[in-house]
N, C-alpha and C. Protein backbone atom coordinates (compact mmCIF):
# COMPACT_ATOMS: atom_id res chain seq x y z
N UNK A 1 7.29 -10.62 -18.34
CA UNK A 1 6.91 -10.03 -17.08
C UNK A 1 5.60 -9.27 -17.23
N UNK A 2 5.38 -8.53 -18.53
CA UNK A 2 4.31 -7.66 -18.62
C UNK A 2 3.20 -8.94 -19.00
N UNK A 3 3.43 -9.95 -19.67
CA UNK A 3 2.21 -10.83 -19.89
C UNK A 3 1.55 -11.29 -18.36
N UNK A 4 2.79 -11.81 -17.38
CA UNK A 4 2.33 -12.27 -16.17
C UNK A 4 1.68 -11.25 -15.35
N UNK A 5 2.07 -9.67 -15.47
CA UNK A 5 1.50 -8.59 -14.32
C UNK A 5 -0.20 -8.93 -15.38
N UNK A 6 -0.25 -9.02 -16.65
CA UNK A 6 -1.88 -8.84 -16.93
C UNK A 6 -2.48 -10.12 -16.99
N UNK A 7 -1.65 -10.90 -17.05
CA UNK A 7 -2.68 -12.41 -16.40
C UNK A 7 -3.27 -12.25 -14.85
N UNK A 8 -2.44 -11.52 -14.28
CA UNK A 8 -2.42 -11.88 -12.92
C UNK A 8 -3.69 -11.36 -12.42
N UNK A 9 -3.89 -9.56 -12.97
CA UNK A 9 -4.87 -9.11 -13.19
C UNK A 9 -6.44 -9.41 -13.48
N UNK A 10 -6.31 -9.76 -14.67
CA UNK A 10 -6.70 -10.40 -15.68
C UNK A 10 -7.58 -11.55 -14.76
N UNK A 11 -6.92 -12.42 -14.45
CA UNK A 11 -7.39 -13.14 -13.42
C UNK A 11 -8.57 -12.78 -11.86
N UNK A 12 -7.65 -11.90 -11.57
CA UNK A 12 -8.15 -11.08 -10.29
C UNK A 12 -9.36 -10.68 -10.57
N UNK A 13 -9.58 -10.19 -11.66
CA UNK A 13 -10.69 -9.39 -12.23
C UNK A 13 -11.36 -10.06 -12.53
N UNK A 14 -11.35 -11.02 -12.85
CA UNK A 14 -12.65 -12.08 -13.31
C UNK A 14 -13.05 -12.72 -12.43
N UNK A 15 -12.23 -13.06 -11.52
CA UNK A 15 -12.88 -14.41 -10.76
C UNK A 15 -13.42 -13.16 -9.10
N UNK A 16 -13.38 -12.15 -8.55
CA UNK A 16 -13.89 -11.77 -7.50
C UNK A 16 -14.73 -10.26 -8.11
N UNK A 17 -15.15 -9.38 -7.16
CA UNK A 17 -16.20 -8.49 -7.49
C UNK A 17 -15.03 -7.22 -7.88
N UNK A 18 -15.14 -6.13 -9.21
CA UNK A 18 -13.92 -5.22 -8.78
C UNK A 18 -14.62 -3.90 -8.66
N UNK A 19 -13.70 -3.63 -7.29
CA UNK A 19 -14.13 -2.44 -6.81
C UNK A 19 -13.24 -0.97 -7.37
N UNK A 20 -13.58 -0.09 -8.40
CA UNK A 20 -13.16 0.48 -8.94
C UNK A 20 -13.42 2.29 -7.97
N UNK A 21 -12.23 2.99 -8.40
CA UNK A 21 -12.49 4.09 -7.47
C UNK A 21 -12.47 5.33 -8.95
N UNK A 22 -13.23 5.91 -8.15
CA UNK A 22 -13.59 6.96 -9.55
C UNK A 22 -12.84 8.40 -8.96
N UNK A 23 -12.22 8.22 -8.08
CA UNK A 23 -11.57 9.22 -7.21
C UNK A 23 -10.33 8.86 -7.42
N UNK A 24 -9.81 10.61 -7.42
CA UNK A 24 -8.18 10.47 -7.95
C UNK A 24 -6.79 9.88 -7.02
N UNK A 25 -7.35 9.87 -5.90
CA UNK A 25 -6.21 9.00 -5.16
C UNK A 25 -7.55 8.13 -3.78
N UNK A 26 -6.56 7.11 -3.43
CA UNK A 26 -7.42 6.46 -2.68
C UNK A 26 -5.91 6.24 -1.13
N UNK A 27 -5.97 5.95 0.06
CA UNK A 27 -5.43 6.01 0.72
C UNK A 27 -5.31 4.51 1.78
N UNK A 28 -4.70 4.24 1.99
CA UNK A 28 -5.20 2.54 2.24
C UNK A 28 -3.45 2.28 3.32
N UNK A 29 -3.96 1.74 4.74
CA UNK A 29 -2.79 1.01 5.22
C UNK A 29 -2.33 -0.14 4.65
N UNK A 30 -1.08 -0.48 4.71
CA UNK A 30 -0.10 -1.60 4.08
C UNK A 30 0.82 -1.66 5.40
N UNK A 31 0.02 -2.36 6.51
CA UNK A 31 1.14 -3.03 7.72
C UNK A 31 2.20 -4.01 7.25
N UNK A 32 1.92 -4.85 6.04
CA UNK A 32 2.90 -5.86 5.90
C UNK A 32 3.95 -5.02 4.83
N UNK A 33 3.45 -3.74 4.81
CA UNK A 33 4.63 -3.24 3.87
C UNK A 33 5.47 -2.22 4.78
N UNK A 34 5.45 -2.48 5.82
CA UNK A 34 6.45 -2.26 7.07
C UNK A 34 7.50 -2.33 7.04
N UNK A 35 8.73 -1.73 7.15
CA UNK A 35 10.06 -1.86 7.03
C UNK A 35 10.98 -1.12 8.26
N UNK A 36 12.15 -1.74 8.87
CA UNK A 36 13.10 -1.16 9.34
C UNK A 36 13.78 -0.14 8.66
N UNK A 37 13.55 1.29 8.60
CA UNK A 37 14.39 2.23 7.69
C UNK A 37 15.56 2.45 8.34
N UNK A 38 16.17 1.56 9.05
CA UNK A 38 17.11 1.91 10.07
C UNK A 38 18.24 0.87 9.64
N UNK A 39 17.70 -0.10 9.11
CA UNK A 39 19.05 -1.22 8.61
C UNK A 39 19.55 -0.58 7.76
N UNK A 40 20.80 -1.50 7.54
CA UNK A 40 21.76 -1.26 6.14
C UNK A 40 20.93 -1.48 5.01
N UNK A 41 21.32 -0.74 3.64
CA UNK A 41 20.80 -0.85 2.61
C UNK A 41 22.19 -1.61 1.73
N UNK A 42 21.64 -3.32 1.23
CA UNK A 42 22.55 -3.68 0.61
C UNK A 42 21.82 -3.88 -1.00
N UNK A 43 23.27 -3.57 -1.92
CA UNK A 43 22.83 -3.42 -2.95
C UNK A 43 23.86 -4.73 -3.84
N UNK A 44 23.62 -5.24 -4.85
CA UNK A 44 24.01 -6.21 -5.80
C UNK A 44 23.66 -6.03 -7.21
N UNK A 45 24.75 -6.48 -8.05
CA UNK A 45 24.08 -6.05 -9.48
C UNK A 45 25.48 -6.32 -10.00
N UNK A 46 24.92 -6.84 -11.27
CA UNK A 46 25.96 -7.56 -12.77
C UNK A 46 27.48 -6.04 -12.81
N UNK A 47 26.88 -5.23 -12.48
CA UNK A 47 28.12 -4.03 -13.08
C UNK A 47 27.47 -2.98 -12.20
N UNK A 48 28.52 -1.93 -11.92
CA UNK A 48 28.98 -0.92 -11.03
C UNK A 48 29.86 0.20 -11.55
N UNK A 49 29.08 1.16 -11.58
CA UNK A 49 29.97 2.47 -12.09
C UNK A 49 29.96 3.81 -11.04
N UNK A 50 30.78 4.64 -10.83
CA UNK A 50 30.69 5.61 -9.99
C UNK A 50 31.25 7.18 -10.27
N UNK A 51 30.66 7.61 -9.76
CA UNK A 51 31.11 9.55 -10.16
C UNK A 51 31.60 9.99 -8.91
N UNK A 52 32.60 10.53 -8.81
CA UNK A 52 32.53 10.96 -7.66
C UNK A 52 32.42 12.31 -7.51
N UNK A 53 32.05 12.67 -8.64
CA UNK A 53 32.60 14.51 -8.87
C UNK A 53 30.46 14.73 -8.55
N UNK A 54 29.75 14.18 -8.99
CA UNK A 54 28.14 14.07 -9.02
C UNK A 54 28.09 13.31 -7.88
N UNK A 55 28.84 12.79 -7.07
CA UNK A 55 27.79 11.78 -5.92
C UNK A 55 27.05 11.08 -6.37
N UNK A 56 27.11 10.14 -7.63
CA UNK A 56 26.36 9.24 -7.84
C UNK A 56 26.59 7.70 -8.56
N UNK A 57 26.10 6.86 -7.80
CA UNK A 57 26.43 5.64 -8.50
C UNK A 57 25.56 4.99 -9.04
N UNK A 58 25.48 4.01 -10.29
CA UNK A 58 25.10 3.04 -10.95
C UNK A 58 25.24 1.92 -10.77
N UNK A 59 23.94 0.97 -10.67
CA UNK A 59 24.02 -0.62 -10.27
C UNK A 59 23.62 -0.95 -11.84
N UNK A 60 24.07 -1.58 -12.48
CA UNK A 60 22.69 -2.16 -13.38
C UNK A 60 23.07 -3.94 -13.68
N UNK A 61 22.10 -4.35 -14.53
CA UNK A 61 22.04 -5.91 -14.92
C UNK A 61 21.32 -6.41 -13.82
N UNK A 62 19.95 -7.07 -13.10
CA UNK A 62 20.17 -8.03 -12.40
C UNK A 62 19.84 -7.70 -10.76
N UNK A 63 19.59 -5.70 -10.64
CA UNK A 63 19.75 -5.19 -9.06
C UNK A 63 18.60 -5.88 -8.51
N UNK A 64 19.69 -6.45 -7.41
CA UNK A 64 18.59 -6.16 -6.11
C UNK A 64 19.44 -5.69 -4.78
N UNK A 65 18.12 -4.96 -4.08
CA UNK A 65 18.41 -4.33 -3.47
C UNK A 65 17.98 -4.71 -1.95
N UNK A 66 18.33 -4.72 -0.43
CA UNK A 66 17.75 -5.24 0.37
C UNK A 66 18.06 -4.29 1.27
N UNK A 67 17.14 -4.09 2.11
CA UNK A 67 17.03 -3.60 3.84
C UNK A 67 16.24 -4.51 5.02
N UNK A 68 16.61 -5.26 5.36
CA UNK A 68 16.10 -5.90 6.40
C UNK A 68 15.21 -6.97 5.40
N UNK A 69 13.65 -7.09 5.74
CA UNK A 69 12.72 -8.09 4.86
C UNK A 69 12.54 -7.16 3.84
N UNK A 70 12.82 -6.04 3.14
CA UNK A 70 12.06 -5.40 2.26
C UNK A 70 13.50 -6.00 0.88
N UNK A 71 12.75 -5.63 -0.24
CA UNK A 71 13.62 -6.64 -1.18
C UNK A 71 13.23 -5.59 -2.40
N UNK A 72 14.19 -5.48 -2.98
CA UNK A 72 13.68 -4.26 -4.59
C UNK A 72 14.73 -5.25 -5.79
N UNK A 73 13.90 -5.25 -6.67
CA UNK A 73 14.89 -5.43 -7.65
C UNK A 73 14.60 -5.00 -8.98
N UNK A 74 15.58 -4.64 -10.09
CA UNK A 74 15.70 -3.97 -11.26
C UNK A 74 16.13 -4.17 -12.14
N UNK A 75 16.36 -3.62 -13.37
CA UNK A 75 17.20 -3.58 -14.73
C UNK A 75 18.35 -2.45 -14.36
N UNK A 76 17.96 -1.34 -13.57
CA UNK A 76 18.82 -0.53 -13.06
C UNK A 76 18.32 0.60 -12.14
N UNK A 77 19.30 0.79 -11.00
CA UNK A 77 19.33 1.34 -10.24
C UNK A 77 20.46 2.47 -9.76
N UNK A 78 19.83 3.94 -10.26
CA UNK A 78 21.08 5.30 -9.65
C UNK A 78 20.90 5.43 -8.30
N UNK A 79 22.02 5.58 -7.76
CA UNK A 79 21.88 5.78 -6.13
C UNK A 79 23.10 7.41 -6.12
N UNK A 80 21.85 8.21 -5.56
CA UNK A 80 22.76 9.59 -5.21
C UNK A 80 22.83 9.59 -3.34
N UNK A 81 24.33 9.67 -3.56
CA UNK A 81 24.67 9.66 -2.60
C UNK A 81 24.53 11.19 -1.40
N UNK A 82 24.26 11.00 0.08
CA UNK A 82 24.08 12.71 0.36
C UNK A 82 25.33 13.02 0.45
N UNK A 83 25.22 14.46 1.55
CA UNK A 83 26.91 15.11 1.17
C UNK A 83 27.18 14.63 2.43
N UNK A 84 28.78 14.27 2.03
CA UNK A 84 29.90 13.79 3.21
C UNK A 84 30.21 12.43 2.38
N UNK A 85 30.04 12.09 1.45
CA UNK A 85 30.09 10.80 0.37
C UNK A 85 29.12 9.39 0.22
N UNK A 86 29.82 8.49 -0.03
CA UNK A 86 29.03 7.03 -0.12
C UNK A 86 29.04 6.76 1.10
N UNK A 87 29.11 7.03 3.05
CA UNK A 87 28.62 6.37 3.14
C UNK A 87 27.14 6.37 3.89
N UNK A 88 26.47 7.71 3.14
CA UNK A 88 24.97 7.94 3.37
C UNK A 88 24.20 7.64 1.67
N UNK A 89 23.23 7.12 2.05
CA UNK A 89 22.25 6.78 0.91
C UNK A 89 21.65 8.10 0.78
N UNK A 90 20.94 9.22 0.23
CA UNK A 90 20.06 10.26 0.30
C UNK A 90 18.56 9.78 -0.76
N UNK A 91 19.03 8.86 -1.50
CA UNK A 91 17.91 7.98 -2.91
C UNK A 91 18.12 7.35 -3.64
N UNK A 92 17.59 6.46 -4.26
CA UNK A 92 18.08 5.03 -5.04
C UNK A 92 16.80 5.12 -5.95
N UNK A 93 17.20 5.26 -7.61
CA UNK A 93 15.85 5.24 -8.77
C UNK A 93 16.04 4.85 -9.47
N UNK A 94 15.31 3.25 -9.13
CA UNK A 94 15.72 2.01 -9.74
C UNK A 94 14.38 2.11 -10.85
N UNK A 95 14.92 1.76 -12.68
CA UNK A 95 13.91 1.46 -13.28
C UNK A 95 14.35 0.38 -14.14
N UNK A 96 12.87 -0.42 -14.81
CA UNK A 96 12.77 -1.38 -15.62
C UNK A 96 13.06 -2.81 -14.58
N UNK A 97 11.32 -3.04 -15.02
CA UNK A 97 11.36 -4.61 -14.39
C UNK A 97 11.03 -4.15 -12.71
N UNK A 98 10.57 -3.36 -12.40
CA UNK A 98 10.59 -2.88 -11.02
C UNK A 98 9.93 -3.85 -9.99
N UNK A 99 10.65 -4.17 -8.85
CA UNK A 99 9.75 -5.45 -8.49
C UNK A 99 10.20 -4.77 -6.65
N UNK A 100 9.12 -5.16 -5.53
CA UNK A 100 9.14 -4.95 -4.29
C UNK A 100 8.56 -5.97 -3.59
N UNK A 101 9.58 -6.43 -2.76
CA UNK A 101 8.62 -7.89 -1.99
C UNK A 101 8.71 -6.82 -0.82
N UNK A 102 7.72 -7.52 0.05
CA UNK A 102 8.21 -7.09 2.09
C UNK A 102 7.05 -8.21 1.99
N UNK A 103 6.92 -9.26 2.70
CA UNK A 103 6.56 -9.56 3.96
C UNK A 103 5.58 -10.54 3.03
N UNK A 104 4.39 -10.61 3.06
CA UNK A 104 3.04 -10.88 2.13
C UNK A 104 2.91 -9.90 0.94
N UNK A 105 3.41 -8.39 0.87
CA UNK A 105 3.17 -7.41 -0.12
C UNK A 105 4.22 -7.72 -1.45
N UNK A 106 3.86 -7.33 -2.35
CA UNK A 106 4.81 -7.39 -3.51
C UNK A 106 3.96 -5.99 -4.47
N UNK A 107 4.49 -5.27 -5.12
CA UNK A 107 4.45 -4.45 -5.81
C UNK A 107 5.23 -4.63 -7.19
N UNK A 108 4.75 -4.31 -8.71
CA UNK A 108 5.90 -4.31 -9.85
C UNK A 108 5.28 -2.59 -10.46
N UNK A 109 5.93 -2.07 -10.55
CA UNK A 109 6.32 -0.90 -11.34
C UNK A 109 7.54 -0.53 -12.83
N UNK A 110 7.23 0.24 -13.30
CA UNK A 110 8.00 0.80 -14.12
C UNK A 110 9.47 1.13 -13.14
N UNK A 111 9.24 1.92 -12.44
CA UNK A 111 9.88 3.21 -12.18
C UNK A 111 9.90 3.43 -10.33
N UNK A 112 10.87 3.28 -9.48
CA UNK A 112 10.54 3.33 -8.33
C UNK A 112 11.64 4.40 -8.08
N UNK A 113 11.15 5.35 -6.38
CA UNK A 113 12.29 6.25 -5.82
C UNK A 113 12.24 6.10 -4.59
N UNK A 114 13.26 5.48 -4.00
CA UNK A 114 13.40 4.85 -2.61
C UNK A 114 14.29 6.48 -2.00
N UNK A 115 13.56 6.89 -1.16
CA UNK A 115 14.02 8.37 -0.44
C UNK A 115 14.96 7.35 1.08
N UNK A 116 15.49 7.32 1.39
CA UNK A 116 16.10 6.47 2.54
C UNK A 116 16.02 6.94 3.64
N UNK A 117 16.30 8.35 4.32
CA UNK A 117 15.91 9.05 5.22
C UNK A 117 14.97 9.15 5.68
N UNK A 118 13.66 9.31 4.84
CA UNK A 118 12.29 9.15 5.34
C UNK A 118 11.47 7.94 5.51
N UNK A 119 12.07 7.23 4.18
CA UNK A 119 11.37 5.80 4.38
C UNK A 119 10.78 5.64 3.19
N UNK A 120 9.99 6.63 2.34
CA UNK A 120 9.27 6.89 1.43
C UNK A 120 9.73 5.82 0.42
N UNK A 121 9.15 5.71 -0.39
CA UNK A 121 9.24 4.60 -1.84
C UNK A 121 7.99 4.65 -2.65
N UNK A 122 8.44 5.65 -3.98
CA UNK A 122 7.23 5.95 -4.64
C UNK A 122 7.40 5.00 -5.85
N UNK A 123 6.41 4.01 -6.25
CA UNK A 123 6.55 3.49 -7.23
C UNK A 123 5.29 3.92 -8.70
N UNK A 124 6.05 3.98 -9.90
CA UNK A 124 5.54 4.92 -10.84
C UNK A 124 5.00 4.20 -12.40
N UNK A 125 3.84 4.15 -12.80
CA UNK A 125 4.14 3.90 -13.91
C UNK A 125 3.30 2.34 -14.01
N UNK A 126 2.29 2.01 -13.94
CA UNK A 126 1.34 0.40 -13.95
C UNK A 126 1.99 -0.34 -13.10
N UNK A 127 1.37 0.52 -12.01
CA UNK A 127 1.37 0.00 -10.86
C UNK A 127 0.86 -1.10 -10.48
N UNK A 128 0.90 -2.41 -9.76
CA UNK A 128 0.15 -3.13 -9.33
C UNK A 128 0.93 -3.79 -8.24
N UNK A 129 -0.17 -4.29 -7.24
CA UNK A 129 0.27 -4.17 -5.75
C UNK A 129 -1.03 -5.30 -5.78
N UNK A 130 0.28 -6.72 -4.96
CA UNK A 130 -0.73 -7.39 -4.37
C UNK A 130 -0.43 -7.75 -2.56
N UNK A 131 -1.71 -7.82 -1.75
CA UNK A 131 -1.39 -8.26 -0.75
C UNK A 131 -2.29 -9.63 -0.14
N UNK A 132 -1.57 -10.62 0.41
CA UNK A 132 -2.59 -11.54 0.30
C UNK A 132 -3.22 -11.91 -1.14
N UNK A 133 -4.73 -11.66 -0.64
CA UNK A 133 -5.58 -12.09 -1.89
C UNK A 133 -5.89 -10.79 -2.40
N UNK A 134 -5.29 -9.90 -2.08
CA UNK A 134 -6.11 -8.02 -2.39
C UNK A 134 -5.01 -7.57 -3.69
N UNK A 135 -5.61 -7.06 -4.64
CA UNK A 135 -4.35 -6.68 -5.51
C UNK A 135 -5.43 -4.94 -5.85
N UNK A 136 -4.26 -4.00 -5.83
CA UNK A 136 -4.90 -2.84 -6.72
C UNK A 136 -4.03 -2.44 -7.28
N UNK A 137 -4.25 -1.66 -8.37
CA UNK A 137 -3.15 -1.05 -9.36
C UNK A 137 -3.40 0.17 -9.95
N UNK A 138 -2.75 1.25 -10.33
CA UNK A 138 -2.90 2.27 -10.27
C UNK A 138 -1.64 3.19 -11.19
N UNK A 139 -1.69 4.28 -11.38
CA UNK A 139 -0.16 4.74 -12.04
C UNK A 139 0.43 5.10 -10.91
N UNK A 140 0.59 5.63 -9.79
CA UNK A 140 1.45 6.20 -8.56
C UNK A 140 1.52 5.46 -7.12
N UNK A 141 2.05 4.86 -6.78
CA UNK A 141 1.50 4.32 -5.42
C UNK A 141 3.34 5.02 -4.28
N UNK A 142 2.71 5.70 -3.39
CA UNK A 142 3.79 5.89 -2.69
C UNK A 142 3.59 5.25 -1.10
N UNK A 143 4.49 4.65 -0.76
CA UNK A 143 4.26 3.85 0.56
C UNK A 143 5.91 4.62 1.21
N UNK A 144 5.23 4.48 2.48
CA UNK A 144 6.25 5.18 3.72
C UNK A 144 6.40 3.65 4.48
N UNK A 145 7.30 3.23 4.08
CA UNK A 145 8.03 2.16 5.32
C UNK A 145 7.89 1.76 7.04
N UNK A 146 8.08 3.12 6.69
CA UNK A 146 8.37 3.66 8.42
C UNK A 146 6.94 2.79 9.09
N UNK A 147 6.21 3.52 8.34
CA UNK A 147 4.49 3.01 9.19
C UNK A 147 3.54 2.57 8.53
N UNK A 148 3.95 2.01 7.60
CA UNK A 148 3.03 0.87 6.87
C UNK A 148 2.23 1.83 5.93
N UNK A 149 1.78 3.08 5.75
CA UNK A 149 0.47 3.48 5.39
C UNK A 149 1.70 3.64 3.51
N UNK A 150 0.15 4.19 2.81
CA UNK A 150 0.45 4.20 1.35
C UNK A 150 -1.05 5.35 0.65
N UNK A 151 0.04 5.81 -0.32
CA UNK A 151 -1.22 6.79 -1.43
C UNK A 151 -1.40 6.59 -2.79
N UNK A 152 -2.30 6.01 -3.13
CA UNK A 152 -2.09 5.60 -4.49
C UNK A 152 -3.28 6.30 -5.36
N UNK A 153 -2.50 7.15 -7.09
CA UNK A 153 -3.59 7.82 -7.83
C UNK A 153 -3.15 7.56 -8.76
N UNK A 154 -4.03 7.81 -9.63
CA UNK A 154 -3.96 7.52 -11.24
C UNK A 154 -4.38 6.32 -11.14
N UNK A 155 -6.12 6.52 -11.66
CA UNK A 155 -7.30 5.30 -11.78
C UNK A 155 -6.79 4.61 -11.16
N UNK A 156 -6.96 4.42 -9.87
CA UNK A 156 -7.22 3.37 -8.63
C UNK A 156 -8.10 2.24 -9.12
N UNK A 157 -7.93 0.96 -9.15
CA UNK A 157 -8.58 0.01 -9.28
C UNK A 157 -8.30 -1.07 -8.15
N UNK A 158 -8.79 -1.50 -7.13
CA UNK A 158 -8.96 -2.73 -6.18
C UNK A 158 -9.90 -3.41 -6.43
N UNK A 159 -9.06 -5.09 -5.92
CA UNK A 159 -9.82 -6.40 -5.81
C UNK A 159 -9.83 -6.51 -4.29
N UNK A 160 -10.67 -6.51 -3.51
CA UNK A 160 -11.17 -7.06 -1.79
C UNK A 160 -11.28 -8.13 -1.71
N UNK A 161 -10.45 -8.91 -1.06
CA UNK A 161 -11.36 -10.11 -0.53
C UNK A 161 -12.52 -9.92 0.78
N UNK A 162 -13.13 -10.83 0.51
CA UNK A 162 -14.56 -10.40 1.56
C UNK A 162 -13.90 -10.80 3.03
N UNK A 163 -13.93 -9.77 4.17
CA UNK A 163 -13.48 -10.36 5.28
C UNK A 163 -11.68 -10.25 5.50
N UNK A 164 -11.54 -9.13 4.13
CA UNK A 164 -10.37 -8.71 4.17
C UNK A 164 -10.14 -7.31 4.94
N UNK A 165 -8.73 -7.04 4.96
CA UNK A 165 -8.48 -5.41 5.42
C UNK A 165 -8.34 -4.68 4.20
């Protein structure tokens, strides 16, 4: 997985112009990374463990995770539940192998924290985010669902296509 995120790169980088940001966060809409924060959040995975005394459960082997078109998947994923029990989500921090489809967008991370209430989904850790033909990568990228927009820091690096958004 880590050979394919730096081919992919790797690639990107050679064949178009790269526009590098020397500034610590850069701010950029992501309409196709749009999501219903209002659907069900369904979750799947090889094994399932639960606390009930902590409010918290364990997916691991294999997670993925879905809300409407948005798609997460992992090596593992803790989901703390809010108060009144399982059946409110309050956050889900899924790591290893971190992967995010929605729409045209895909993102892979280390390390992601899906906040459910707000929408938020901060992904952590060699970052890289492609949309279309546009890929940037970065250590932090946090995207809000709700309304497409996103903040991403720690050495910002983007590829543009010409005639792109």
């Amino acid at each position: 997985m880590q050979m394919l995120r730096a081919l992919r790169l790797a690639l990107a980088i050679t064949a178009l112009p790269l526009i590098t940001s020397a500034a610590m966060a850069q701010s950029v809409a992501f309409g196709a990374m749009k999501a219903d924060v209002s659907l069900p959040v369904e979750v799947a995975a090889d094994n399932f463990s639960i606390n009930q005394s902590t409010g918290m459960a364990e997916f691991s082997g294999n997670v993925l995770i879905g809300q409407g078109e948005m798609k997460l998947s992992a090596d593992q994923v803790v989901v703390e539940y809010a108060e009144g029990g399982e059946s409110r989500i309050r956050n889900l921090r899924a790591t290893g192998n971190v992967t995010l489809v929605n729409g045209p967008g895909a993102a892979e991370a280390q390390e992601a924290v899906y906040e459910v209430s707000t929408g938020d989904i901060t992904l952590i850790g060699d970052v890289l985010l492609t949309q279309g033909d546009n890929v940037m990568s970065g250590e932090r990228l946090t995207v809000n669902l709700a309304n497409g927009t996103a903040q991403a820091s720690g050495r910002v690096r983007t590829v543009l296509q010409p005639g792109s958004n």
